[in-house]
Protein backbone atom coordinates (compact mmCIF):
# COMPACT_ATOMS: atom_id res chain seq x y z
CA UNK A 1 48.47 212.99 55.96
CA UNK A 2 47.91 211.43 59.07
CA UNK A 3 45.52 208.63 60.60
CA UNK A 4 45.49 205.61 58.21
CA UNK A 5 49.24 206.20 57.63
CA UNK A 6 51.06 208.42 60.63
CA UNK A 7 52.14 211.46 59.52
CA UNK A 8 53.54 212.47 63.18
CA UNK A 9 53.61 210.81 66.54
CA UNK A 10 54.85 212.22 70.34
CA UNK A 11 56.83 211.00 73.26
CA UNK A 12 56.28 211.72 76.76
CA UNK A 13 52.58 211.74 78.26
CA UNK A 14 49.16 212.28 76.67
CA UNK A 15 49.25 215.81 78.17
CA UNK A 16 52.78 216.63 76.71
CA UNK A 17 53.82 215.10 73.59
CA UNK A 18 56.83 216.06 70.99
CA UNK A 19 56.91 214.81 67.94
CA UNK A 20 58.24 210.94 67.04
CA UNK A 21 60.07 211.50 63.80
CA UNK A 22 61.33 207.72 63.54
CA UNK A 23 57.13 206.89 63.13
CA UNK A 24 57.20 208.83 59.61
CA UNK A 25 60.94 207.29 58.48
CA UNK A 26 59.27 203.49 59.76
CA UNK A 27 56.13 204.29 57.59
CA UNK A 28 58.22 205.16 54.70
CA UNK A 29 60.55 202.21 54.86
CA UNK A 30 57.79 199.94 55.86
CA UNK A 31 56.31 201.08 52.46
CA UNK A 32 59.65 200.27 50.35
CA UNK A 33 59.84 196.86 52.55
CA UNK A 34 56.72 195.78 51.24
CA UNK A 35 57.44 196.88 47.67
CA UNK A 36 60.53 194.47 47.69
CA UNK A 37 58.28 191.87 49.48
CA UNK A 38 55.84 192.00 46.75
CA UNK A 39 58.74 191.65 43.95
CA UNK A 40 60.07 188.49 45.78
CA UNK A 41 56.72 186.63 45.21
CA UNK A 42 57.30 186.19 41.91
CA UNK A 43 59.96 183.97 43.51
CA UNK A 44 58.98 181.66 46.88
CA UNK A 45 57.30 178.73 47.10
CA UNK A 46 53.81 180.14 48.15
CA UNK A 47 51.31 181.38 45.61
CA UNK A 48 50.51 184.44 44.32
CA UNK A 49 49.20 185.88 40.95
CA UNK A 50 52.38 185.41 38.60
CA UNK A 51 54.59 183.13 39.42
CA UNK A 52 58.77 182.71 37.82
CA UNK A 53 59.39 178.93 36.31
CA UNK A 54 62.50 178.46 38.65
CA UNK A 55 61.39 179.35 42.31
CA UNK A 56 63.95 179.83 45.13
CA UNK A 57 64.41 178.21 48.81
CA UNK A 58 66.34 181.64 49.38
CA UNK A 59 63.62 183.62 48.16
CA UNK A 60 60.75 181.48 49.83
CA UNK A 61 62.82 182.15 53.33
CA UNK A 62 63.18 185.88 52.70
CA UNK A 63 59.00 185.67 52.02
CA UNK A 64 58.34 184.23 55.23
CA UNK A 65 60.79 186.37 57.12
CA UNK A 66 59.52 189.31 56.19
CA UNK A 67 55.50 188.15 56.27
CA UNK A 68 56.13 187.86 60.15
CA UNK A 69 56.92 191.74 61.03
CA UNK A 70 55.43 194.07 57.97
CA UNK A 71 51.94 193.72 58.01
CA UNK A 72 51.61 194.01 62.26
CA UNK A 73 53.77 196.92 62.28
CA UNK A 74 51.99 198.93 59.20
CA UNK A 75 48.72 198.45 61.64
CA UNK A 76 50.71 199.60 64.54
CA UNK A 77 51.63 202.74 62.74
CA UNK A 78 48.34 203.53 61.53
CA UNK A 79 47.48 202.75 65.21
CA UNK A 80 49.43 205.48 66.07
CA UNK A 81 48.27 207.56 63.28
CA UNK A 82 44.77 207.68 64.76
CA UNK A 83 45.86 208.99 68.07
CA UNK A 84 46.92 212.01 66.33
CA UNK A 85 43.98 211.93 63.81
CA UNK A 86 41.68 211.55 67.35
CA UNK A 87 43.61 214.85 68.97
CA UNK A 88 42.54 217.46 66.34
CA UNK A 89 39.31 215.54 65.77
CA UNK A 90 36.10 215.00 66.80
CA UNK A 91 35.12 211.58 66.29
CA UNK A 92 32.61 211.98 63.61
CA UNK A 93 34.92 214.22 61.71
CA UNK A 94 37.77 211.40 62.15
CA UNK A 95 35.49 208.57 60.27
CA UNK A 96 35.00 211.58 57.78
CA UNK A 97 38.35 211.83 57.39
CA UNK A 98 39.15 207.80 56.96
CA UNK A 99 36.47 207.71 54.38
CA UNK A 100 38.21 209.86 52.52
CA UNK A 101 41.31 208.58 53.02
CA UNK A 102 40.54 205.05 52.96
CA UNK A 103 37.33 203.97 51.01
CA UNK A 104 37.57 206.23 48.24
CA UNK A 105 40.88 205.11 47.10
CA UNK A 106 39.44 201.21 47.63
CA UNK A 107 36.06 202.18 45.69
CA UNK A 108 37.54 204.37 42.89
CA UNK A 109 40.71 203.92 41.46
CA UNK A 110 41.31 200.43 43.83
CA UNK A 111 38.35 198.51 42.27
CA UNK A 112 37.32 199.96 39.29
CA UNK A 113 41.58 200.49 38.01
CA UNK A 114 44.38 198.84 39.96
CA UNK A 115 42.64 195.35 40.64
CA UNK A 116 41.15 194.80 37.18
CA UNK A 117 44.81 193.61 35.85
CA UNK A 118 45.94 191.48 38.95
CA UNK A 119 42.73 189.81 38.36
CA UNK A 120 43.84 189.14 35.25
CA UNK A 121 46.86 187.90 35.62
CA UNK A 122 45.18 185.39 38.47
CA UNK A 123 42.78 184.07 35.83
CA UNK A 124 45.24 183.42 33.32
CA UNK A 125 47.72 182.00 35.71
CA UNK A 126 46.15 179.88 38.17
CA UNK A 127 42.50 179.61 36.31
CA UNK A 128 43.32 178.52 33.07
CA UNK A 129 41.20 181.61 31.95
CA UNK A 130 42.21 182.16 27.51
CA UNK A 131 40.62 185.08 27.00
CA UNK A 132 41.94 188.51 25.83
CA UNK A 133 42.02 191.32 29.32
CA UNK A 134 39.43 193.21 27.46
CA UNK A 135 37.01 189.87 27.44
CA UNK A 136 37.96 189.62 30.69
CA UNK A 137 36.72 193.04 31.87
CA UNK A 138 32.96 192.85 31.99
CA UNK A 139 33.61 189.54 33.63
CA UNK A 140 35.15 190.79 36.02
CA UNK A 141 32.31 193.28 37.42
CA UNK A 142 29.98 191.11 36.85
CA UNK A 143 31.24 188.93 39.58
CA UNK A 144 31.24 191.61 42.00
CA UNK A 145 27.50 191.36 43.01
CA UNK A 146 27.91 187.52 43.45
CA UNK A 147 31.36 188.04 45.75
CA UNK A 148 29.60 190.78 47.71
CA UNK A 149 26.42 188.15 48.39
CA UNK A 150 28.59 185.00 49.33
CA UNK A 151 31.73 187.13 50.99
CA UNK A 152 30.39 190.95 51.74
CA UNK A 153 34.20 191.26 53.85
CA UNK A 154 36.82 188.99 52.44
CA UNK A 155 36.51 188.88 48.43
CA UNK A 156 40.08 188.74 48.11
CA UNK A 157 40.73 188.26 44.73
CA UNK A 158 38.49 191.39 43.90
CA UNK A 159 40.55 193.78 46.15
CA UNK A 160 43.86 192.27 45.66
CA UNK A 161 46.68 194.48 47.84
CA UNK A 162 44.15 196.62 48.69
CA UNK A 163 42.74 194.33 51.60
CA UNK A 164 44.85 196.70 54.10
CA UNK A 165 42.59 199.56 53.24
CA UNK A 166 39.35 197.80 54.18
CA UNK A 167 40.86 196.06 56.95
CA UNK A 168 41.91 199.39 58.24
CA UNK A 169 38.33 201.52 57.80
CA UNK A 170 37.02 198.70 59.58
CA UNK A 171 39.10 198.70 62.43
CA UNK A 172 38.87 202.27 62.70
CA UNK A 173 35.17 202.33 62.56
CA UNK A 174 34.61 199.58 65.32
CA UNK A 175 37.24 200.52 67.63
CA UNK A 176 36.37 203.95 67.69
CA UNK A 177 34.36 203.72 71.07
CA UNK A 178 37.40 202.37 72.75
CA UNK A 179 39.63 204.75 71.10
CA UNK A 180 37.66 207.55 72.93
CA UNK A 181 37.67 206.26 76.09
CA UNK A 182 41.55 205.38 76.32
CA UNK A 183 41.80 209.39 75.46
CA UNK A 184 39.63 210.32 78.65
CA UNK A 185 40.35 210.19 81.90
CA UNK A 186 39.53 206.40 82.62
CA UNK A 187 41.27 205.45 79.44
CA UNK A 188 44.64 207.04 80.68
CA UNK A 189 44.92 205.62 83.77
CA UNK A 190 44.69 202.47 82.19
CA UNK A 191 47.06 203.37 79.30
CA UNK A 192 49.36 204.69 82.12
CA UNK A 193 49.00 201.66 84.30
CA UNK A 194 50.25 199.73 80.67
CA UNK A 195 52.96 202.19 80.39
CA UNK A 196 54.07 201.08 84.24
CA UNK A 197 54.46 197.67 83.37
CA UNK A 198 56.36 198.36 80.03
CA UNK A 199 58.67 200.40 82.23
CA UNK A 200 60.10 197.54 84.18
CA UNK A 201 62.66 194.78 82.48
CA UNK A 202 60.82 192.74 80.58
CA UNK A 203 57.11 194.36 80.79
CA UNK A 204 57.10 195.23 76.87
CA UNK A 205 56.30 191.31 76.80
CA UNK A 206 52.78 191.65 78.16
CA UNK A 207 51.32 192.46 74.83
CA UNK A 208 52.47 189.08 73.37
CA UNK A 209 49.84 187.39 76.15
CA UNK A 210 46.54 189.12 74.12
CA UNK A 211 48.25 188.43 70.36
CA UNK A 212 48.63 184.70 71.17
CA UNK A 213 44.97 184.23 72.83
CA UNK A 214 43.67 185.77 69.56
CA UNK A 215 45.85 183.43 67.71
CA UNK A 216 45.22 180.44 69.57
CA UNK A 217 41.56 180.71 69.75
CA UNK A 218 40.76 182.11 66.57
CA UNK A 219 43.12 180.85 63.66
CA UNK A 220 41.88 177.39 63.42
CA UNK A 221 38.49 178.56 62.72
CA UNK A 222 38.77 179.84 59.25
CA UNK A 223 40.99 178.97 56.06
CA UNK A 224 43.43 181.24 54.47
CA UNK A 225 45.52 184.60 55.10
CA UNK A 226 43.05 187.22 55.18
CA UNK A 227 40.33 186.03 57.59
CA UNK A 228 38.44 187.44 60.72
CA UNK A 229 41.36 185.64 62.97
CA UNK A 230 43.65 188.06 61.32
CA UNK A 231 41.07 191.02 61.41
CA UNK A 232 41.31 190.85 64.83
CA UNK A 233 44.98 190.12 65.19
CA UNK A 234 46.12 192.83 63.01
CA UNK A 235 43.57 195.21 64.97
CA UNK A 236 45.42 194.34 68.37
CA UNK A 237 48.58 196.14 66.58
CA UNK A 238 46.33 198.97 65.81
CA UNK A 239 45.03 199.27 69.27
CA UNK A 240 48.99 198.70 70.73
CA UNK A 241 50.26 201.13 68.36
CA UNK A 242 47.09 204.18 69.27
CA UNK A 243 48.32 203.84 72.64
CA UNK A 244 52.17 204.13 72.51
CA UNK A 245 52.02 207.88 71.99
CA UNK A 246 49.93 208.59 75.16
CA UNK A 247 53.30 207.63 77.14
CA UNK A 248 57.25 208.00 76.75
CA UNK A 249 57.32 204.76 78.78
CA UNK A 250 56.19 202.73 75.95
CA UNK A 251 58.91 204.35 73.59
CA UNK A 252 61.57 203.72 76.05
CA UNK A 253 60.78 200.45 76.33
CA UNK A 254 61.13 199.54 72.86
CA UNK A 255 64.89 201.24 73.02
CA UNK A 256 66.07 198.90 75.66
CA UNK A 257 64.62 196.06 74.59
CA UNK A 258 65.28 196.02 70.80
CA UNK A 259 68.08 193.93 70.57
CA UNK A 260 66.97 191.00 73.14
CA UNK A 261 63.54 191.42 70.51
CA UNK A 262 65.82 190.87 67.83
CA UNK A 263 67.33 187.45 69.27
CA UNK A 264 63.49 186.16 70.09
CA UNK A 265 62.30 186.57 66.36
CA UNK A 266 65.12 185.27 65.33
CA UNK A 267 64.47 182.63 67.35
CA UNK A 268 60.98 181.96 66.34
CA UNK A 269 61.20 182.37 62.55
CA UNK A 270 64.04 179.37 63.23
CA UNK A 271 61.52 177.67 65.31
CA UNK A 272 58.79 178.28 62.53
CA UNK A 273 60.85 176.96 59.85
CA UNK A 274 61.48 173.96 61.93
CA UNK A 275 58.14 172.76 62.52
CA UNK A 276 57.29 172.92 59.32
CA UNK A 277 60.34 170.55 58.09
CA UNK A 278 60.02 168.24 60.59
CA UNK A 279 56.07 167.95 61.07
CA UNK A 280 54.94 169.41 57.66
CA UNK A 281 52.32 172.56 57.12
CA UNK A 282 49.56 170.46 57.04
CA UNK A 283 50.34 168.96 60.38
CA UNK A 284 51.07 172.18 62.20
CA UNK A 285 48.38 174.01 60.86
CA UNK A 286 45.47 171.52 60.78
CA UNK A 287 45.63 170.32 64.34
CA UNK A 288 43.73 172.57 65.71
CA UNK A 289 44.43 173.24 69.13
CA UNK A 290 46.68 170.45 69.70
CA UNK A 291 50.04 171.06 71.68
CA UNK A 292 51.74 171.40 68.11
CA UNK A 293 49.13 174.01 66.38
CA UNK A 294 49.09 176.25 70.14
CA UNK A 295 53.10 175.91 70.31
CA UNK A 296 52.87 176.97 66.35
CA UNK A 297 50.27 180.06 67.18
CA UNK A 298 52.49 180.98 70.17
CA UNK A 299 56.22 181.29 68.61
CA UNK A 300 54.23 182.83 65.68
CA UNK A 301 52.62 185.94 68.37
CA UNK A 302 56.57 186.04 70.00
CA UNK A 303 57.93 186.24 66.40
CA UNK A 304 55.47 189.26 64.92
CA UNK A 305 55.94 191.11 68.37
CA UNK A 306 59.85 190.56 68.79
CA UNK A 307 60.36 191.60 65.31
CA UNK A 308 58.09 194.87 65.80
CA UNK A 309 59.83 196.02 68.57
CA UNK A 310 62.80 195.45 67.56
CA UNK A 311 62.61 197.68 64.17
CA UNK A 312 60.57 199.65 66.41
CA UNK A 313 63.71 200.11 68.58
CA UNK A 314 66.13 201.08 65.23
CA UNK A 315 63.77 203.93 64.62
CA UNK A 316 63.78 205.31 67.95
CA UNK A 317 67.82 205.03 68.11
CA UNK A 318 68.76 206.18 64.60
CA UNK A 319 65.52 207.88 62.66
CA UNK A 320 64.16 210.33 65.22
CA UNK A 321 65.05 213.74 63.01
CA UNK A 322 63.32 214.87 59.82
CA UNK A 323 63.83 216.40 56.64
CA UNK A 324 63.08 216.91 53.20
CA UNK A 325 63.14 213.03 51.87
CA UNK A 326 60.91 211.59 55.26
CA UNK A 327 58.32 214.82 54.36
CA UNK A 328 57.78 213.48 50.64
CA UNK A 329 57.75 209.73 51.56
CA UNK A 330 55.26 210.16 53.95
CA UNK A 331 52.71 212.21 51.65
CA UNK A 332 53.65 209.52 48.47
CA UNK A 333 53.24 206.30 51.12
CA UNK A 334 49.37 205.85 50.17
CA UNK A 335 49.02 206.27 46.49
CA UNK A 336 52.65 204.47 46.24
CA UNK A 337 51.13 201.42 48.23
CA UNK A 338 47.47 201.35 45.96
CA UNK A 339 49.18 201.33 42.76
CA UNK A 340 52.55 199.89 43.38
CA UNK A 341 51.67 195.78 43.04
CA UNK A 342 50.25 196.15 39.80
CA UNK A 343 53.05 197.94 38.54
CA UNK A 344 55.41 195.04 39.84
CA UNK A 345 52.88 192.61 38.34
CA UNK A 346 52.56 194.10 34.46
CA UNK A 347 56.55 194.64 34.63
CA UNK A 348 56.80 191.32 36.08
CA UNK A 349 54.81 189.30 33.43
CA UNK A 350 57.42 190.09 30.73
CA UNK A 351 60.19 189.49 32.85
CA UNK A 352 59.28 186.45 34.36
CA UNK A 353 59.68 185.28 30.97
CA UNK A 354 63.23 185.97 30.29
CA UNK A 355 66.35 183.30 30.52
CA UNK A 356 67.96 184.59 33.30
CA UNK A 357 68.82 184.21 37.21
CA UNK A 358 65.93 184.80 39.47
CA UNK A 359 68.56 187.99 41.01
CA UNK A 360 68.30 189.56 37.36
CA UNK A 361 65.02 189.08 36.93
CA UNK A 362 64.68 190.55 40.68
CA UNK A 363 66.31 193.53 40.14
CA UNK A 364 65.03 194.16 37.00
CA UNK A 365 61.40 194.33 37.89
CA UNK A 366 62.08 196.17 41.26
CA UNK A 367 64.25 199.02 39.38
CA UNK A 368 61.80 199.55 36.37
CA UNK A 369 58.40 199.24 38.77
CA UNK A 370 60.20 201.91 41.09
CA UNK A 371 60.94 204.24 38.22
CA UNK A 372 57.70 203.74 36.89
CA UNK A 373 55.35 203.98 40.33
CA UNK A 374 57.25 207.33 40.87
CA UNK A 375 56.77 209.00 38.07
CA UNK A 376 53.05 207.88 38.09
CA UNK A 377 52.91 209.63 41.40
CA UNK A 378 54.64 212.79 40.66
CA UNK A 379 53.99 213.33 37.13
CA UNK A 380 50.03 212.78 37.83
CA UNK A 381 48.99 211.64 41.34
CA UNK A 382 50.66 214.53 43.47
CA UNK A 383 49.85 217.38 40.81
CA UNK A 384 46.26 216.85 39.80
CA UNK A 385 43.92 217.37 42.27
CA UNK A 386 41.36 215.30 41.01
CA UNK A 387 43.60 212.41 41.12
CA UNK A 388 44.92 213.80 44.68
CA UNK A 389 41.37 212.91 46.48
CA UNK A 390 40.65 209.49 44.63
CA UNK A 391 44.37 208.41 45.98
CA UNK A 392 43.03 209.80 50.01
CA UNK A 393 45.60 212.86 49.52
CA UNK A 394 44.94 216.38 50.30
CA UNK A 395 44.23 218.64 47.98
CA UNK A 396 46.79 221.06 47.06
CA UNK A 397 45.90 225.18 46.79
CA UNK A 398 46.38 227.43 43.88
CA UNK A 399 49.80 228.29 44.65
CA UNK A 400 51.37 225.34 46.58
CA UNK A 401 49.92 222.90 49.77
């Protein structure tokens, strides 16, 4: 697989590349990251679907800690994804391809299976809703055509997880002019002129100046996570992450400047945490485009870049060889990710319910959702070829891949 996910990546120039194995170990990790970032939420402060009675200061920190790097750097890997998709493709055959990979696994088995219990569990949970999951079923679809008339992008609570992949066909479908020209000629000079920059001490920071416009001028325009601010944040990463490929520059970069990344998110998720104690959310967040709310949309860019670059630097160091385990985890990333939070959820409404410590509960639902989203996957998903295309995989021959 390739594209939406990377499968492969290159260092050196556009016209010579070799293969970056640390891009397929960071997709696969990034995958399990998310996985345990999805089991904490039954823990922090912030609200989700199910919630534990007791939350946790420890767990709400963890939340926010990892909400600052693992959603930029899954779009910068699918950024890079796409440059390889774009090299064997024409682009016509490369929206084809995300269709396939993307939509169908939204449209199918995303709306029509995995949602329909988070929804569920929202209604009950946060909507008072008393009715049995079967009642709540054709209620369910029959809100679709009212969502789809009020919110035709963001109905949230009908796509659940599953956001990313609609975030990601659209990003791929309107920045595929661009993508084509940074692969000619014009395009590479610029890309190499980039690289330049990113080759002296320091220049890796000139992405952070774009990230915190976006932030700064677009954030206090809507209300909530998933909005057309972050649309067009989260497609910055894609566009940063198509390019590093093109150039070894960028790569080297990111392998002298990883641990000096390290201390600046550090830094900022500090600095985050601060403002919030001492001015409150509301304060920060509301002011729009007062010295507090651009200082607050500033750190934030520093923090999601720093962090990036920084895990971006680990995989170049200590991840850039292959084998056996990287090879499965990067076909299994995209059906693990569609059906993987409503495993966590159904395990996690029993547990939740238990009288135990939150770390019990913790491990428990992460252990028994891995078990069970792996043997979904290869018990059915990888060895049924009908359930291979509605989960955007390959189909496998008579015979083997």
């Amino acid at each position: 697989m390739s594209g939406e996910f990377p499968s492969s990546a290159g260092t050196g120039t556009a016209a010579k590349s070799a293969r970056l194995h640390y891009i397929d170990w960071l997709r696969t990790l990034a995958m399990l990251a998310i996985f345990l970032f999805h089991t904490n939420r039954f823990f922090d402060a912030g609200g989700w679907h199910l919630k534990n009675a007791e939350l946790s200061d420890v767990s709400s920190g963890v939340s926010g800690f990892m909400d600052l790097w693992l959603m930029p750097l899954f779009f910068l890997l699918s950024g890079v994804g796409s440059w390889y998709a774009l090299k064997s493709r024409s682009g016509r055959q490369y929206l084809i391809d995300r269709v396939k990979r993307l939509l169908i696994p939204l449209y199918t088995v995303g709306v029509f299976v995995v949602v329909v219990p988070q929804v569920y569990f929202e209604w009950v949970t946060n909507k008072g809703y008393t009715g049995t999951f079967g009642e709540m079923i054709p209620k369910y679809f029959g809100a679709i055509p009212d969502k789809l008339n009020h919110s035709p992008l963001f109905f949230n609570v009908m796509y659940g997880h599953l956001w990313f992949l609609q975030f990601l066909f659209l990003i791929s479908l309107l920045t595929l002019p661009l993508l084509a020209y940074l692969k000619g000629e014009g395009g590479q000079r610029l890309v190499q002129r980039l690289a330049e920059w990113c080759s002296h001490r320091g220049g890796v920071f000139i992405f952070i100046l774009p990230l915190a416009l976006v932030r700064v001028g677009l954030e206090s325009f809507f209300e909530g996570n998933i909005t057309w601010a972050s649309f067009v944040y989260y497609a910055l990463f894609f566009l940063i992450g198509y390019i590093v490929p093109a150039d070894g520059r960028f790569t080297d970069s990111f392998r002298r400047t990883g641990w000096v990344c390290l201390v600046l998110g550090v830094l900022g998720w500090a600095s985050i945490g601060a403002m919030f104690v001492v001015y409150g959310y509301e304060d920060v967040m509301e002011a729009s485009f007062s010295p507090l709310f651009v200082l607050f949309q500033f750190v934030v860019s520093v923090a999601n870049w720093s962090f990036v670059v920084f895990i971006l630097s680990l995989g170049v160091r200590y991840l850039n060889f292959t084998n056996g385990v990287v090879r499965y985890g990067n076909e299994a990333v995209l059906p693990f990710y569609v059906v993987h939070q409503t495993v966590i959820l159904s395990i996690g409404w029993f547990v939740i319910q238990w009288s135990v410590g939150i770390p019990i509960k913790y491990l428990t639902i992460a252990a028994i959702s891995f078990v069970i989203i792996v043997a979904i996957y290869e018990l059915l998903i990888r060895r049924i070829n009908v359930l291979r295309f509605l989960f955007g995989m390959k189909l496998q021959r008579k015979g083997g891949e």
